[in-house]
Protein backbone atom coordinates (compact mmCIF):
# COMPACT_ATOMS: atom_id res chain seq x y z
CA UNK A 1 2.19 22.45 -17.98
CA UNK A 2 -0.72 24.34 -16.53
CA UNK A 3 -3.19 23.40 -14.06
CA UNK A 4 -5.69 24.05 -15.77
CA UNK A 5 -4.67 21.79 -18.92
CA UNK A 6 -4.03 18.76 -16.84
CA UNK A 7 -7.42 19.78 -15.28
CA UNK A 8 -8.96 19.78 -18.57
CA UNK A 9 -7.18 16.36 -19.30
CA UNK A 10 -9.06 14.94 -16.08
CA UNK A 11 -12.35 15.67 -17.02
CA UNK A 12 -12.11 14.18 -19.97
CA UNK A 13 -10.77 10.90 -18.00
CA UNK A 14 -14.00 11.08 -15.89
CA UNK A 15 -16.40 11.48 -18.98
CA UNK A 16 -14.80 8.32 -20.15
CA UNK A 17 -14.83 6.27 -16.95
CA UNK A 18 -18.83 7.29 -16.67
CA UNK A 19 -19.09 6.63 -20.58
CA UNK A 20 -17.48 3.62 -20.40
CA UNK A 21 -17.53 1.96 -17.28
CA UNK A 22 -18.57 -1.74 -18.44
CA UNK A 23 -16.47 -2.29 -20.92
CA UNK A 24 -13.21 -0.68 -19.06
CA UNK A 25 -13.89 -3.20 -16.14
CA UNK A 26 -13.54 -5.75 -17.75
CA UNK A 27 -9.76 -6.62 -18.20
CA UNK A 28 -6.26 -4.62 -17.34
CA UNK A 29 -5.54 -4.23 -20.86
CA UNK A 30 -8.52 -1.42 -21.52
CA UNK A 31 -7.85 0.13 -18.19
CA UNK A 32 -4.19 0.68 -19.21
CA UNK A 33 -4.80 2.12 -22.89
CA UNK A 34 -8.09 3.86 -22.48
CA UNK A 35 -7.24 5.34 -18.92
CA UNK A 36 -3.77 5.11 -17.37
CA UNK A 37 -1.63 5.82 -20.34
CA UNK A 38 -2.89 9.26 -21.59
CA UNK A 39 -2.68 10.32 -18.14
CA UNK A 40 0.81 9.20 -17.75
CA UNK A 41 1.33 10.96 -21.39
CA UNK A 42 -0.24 14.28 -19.74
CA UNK A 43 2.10 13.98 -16.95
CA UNK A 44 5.51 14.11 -19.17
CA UNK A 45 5.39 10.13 -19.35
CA UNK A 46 5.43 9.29 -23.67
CA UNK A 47 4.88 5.36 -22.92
CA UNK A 48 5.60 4.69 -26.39
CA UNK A 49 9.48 5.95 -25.60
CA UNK A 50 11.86 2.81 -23.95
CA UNK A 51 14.16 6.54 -22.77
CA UNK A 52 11.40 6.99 -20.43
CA UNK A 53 8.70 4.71 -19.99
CA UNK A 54 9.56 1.10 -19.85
CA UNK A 55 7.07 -1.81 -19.83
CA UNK A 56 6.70 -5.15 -18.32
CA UNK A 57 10.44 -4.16 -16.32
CA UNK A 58 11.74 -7.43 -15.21
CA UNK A 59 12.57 -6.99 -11.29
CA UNK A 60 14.20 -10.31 -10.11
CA UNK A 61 11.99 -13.29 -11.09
CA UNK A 62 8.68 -10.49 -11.51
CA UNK A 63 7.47 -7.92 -13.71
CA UNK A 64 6.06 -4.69 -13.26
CA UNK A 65 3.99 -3.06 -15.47
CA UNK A 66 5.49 0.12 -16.26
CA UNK A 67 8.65 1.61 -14.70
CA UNK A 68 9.12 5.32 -15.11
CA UNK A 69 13.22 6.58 -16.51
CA UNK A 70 15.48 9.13 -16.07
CA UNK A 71 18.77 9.14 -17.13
CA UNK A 72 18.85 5.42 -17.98
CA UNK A 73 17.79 5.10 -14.19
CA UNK A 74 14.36 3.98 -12.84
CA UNK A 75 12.21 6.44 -10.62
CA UNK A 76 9.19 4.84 -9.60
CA UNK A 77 6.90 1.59 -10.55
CA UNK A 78 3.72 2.15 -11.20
CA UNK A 79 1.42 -1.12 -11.24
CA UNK A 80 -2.22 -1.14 -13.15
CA UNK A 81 -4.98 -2.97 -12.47
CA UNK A 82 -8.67 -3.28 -14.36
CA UNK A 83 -11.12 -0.48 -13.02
CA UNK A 84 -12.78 -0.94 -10.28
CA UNK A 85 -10.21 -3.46 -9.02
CA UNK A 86 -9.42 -3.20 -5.44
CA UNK A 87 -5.95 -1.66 -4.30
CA UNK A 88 -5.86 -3.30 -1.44
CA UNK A 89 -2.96 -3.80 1.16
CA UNK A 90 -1.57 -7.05 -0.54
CA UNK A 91 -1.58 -5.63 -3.76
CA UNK A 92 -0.16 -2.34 -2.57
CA UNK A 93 2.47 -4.60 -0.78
CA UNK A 94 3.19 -6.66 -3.89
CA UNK A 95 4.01 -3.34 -6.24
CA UNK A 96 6.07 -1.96 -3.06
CA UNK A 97 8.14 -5.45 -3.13
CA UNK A 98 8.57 -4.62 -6.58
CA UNK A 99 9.72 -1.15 -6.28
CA UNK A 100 12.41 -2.15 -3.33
CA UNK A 101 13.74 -5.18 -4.74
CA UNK A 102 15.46 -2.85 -7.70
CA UNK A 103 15.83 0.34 -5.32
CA UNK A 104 13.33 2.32 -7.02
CA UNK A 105 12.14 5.10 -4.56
CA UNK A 106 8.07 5.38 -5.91
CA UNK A 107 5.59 3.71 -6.47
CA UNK A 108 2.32 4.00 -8.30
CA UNK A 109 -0.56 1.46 -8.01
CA UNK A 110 -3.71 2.44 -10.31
CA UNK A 111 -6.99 1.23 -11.50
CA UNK A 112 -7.39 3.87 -13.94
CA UNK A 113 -9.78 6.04 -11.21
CA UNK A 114 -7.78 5.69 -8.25
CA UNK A 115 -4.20 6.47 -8.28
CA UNK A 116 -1.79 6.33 -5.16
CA UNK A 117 1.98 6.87 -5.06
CA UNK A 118 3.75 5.81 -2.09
CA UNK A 119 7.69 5.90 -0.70
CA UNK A 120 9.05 3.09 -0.83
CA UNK A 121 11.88 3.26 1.70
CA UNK A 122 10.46 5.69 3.84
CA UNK A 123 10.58 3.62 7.28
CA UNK A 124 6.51 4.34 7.91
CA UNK A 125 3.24 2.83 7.98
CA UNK A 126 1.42 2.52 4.50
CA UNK A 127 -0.84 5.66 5.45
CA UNK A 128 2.57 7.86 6.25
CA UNK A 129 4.16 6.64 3.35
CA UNK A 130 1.19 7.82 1.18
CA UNK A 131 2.62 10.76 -1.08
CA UNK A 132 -0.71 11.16 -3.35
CA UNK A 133 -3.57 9.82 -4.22
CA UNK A 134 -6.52 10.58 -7.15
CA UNK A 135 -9.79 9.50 -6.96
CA UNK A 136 -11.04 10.55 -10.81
CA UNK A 137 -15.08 9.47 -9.71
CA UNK A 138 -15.07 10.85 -6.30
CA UNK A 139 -13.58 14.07 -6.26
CA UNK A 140 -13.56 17.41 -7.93
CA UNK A 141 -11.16 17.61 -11.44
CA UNK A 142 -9.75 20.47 -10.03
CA UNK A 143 -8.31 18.72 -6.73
CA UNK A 144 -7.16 15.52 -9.11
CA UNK A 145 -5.77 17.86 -10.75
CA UNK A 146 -3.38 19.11 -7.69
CA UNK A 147 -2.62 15.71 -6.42
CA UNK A 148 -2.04 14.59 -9.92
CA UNK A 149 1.02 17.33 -10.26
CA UNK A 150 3.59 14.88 -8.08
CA UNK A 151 3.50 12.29 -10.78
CA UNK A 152 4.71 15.19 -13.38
CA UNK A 153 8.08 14.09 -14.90
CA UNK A 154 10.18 17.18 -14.20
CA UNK A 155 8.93 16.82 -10.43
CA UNK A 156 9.86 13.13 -9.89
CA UNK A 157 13.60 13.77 -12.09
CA UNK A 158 13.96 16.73 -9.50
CA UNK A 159 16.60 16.68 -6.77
CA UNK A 160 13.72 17.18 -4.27
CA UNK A 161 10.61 16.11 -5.77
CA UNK A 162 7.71 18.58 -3.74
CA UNK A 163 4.65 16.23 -2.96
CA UNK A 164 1.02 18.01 -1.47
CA UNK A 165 0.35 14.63 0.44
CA UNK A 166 -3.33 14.01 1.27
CA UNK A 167 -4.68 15.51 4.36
CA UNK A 168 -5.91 11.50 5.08
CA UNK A 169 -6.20 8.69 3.66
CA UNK A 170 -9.96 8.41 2.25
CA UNK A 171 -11.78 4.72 1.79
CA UNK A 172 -10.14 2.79 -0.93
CA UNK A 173 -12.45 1.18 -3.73
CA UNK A 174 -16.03 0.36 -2.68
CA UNK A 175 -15.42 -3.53 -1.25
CA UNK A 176 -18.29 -6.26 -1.78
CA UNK A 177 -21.03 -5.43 0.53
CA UNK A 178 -20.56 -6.46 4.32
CA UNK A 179 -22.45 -9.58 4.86
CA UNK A 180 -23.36 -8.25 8.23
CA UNK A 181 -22.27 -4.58 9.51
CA UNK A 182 -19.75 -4.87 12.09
CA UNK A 183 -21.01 -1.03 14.17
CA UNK A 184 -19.12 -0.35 16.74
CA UNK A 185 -18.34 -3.93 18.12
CA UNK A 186 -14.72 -4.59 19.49
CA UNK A 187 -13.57 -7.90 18.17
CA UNK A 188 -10.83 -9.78 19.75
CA UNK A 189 -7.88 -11.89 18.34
CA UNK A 190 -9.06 -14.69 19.64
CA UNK A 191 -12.52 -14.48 17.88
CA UNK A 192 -13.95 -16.89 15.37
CA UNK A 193 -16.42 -13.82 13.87
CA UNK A 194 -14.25 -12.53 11.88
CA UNK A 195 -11.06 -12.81 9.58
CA UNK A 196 -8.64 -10.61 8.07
CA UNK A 197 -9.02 -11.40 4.40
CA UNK A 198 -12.68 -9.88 4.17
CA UNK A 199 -12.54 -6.90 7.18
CA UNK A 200 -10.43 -3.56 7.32
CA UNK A 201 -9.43 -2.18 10.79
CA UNK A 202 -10.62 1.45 11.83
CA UNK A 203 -9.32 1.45 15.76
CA UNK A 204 -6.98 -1.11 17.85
CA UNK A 205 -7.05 -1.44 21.14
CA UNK A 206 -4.25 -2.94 23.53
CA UNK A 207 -5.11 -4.17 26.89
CA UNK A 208 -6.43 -1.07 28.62
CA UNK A 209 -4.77 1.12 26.73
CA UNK A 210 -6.72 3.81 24.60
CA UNK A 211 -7.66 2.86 21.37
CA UNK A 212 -5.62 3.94 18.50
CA UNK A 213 -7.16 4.82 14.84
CA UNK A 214 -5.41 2.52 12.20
CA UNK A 215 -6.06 1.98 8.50
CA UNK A 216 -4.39 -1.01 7.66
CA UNK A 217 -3.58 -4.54 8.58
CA UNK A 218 -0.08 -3.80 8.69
CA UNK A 219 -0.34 -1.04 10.66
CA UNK A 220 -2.11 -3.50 13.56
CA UNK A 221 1.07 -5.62 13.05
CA UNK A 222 3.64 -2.79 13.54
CA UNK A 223 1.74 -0.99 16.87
CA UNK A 224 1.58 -4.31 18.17
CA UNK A 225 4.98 -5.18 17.78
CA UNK A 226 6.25 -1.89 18.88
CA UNK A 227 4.28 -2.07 21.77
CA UNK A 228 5.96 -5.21 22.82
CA UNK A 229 9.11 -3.18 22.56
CA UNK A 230 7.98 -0.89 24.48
CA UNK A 231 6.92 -3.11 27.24
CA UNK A 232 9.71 -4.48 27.83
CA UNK A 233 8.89 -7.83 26.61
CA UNK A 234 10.90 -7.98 23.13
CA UNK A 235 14.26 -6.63 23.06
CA UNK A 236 17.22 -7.26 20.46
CA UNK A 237 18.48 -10.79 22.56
CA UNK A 238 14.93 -12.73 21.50
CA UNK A 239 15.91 -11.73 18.02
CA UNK A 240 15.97 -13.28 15.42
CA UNK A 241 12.12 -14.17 15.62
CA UNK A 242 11.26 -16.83 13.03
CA UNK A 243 7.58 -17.80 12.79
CA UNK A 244 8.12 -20.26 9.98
CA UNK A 245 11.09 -20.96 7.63
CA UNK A 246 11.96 -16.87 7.47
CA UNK A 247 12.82 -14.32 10.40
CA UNK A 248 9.98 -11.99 11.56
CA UNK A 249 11.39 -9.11 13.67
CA UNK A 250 15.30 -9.61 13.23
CA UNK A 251 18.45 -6.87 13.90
CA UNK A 252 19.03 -6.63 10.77
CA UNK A 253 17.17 -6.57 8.13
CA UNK A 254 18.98 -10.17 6.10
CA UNK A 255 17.27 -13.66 5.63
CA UNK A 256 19.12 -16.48 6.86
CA UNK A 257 20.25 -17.33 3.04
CA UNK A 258 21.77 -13.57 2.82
CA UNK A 259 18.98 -11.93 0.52
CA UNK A 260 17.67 -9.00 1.64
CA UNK A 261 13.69 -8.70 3.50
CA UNK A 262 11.33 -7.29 0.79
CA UNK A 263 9.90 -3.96 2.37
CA UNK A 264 12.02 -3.40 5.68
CA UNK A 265 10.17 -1.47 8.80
CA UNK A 266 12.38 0.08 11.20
CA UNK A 267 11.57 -0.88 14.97
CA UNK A 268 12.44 0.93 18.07
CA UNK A 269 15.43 -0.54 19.74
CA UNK A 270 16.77 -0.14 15.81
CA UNK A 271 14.88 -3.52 15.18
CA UNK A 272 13.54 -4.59 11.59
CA UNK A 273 10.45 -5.84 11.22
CA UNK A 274 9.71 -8.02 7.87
CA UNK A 275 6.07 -6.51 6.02
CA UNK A 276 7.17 -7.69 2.28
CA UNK A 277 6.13 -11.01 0.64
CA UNK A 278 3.37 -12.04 2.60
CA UNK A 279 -0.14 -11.48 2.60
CA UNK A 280 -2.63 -10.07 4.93
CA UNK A 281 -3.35 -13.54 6.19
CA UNK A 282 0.25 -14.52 6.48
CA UNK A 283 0.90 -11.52 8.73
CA UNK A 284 -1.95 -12.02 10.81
CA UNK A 285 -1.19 -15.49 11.28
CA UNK A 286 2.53 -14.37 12.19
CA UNK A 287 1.32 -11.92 14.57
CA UNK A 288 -1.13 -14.19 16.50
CA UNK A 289 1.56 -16.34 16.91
CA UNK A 290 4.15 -13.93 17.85
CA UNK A 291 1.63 -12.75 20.52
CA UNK A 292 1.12 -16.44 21.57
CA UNK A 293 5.02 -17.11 22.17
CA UNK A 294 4.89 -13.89 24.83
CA UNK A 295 2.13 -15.00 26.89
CA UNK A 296 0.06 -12.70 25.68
CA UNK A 297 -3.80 -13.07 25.97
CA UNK A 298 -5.12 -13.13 22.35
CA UNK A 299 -8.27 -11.82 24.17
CA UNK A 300 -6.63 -8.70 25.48
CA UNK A 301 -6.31 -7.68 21.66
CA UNK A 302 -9.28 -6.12 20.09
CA UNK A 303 -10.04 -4.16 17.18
CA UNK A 304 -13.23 -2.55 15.29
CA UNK A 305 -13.92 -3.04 11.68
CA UNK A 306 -15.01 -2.39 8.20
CA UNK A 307 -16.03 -5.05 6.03
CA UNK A 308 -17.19 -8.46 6.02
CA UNK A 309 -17.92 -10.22 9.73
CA UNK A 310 -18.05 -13.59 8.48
CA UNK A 311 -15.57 -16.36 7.11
């Protein structure tokens, strides 16, 4: 397929998001027919063929939305959501869940303007993982286009798909507008002026350590746990970790009842530390607590944000 006729196909997706923006917000169902299935089509992706596009694909007691075939063998999830709906990290982590629980290597999460495709076993934080990403409203058809070309059925089926990964990851879906701005204020763990739910990190800072850009919550959890590691103050004897009924940080990545953790992140000291199943809040609370049972000063924590300030 040319560039230039998957180009073509873009610009005809954007006409109809600016036509049509209203009505396509208002439920999943429009989003999928109107937007996410004729690109899918475009790509080498006939939805209306069970051989290669199968829908609502049961994956243990969940279902995904669509799950792209190949030789009777899945290749990559891909969940929708209404336009304009955020793709947050919980949802992200959700369709990644998904995607790992049946040992499917990709996954797509879309609103019908934004499209990202991520690996799901690549051992990584959610930025690295990031293989692609289209943003139909805020960039150029032409570079859509390009990103768009990794999602192409004979490149996915290929013994070594090729993917031209962003050069970084740009702001996700406009979120409601901060109730305050947040600037360039350092807020610590221990503060009551913010909360997870409604804020996005941009920087982390440990003790008097430099701070580090980050993009995600999960990201914060993973730096902070691998700096512990590399402090000297976690090691594999304190392991398992359980903060609640389930293991945090564990040698190997196994619940107590022998399932597997949903979305496994390898450690240093060949540790595994459990993202999957929670959400943002959950892993927060885990990691304040975590932080707590080391004698570390919640204070000594601090990060800048986007977002809301307020609970």
């Amino acid at each position: 397929m040319a560039l230039g006729n998957l180009q073509s196909a873009i610009e005809k997706l954007q006409k109809t998001i600016e036509a049509h923006r209203g009505y396509l917000t208002e439920n999943e169902t429009r989003t999928r027919q109107v937007l996410i299935d004729p690109l899918l089509r475009k790509l080498g992706w006939d939805v209306s063929n069970p051989n290669i596009v199968q829908l609502e694909y049961r994956v243990q007691e969940q279902w995904a939305d669509y799950v792209l075939m190949s030789k009777g063998k899945p290749v990559a999830v891909v969940e929708a959501k209404r336009l304009r709906s955020d793709l947050g990290d919980d949802q992200i982590m959700q369709a990644l869940n998904y995607a790992n629980a049946d040992g499917i290597p990709y996954m797509i999460i879309a609103n019908g303007d934004t499209w990202e495709m991520y690996d799901v076993f690549k051992p990584a934080t959610l930025e690295e993982r990031l293989l692609m990403k289209l943003e139909l409203s805020q960039q150029p058809a032409r570079k859509n286009a390009e990103q768009a070309l990794a999602m192409r059925k004979p490149n996915l089926t290929a013994k070594e798909p090729v993917f031209k990964r962003p050069k970084r990851a740009s702001k996700r879906n406009k979120s409601p507008k901060p109730s305050k701005p947040l600037g360039r204020k350092w807020y610590s763990f221990d503060s009551d002026e913010w909360y997870p739910q409604h804020t996005k990190p941009s920087e982390l800072r440990i003790g008097n350590h430099p701070g580090k850009g980050v993009t995600h919550w999960l990201d914060v959890v993973h730096e902070i746990v691998t700096w512990l590691i590399d402090e000297g103050m976690l090691s594999d004897n304190d392991c398992p970790i359980e903060i609640g009924k389930w293991p945090f940080i564990s040698r190997k990545a196994v619940n107590p009842d022998g399932t597997p953790f949903d979305n496994p992140q390898e450690l240093p000291n060949s540790l595994i530390l459990q993202r999957g199943g929670l959400t943002t809040e959950q892993q927060f609370s885990r990691l304040r607590k975590l932080l707590i049972q080391f004698d570390v000063p919640l204070s000594t924590i601090r990060c800048r944000l986007t977002g809301q300030a307020s609970r």
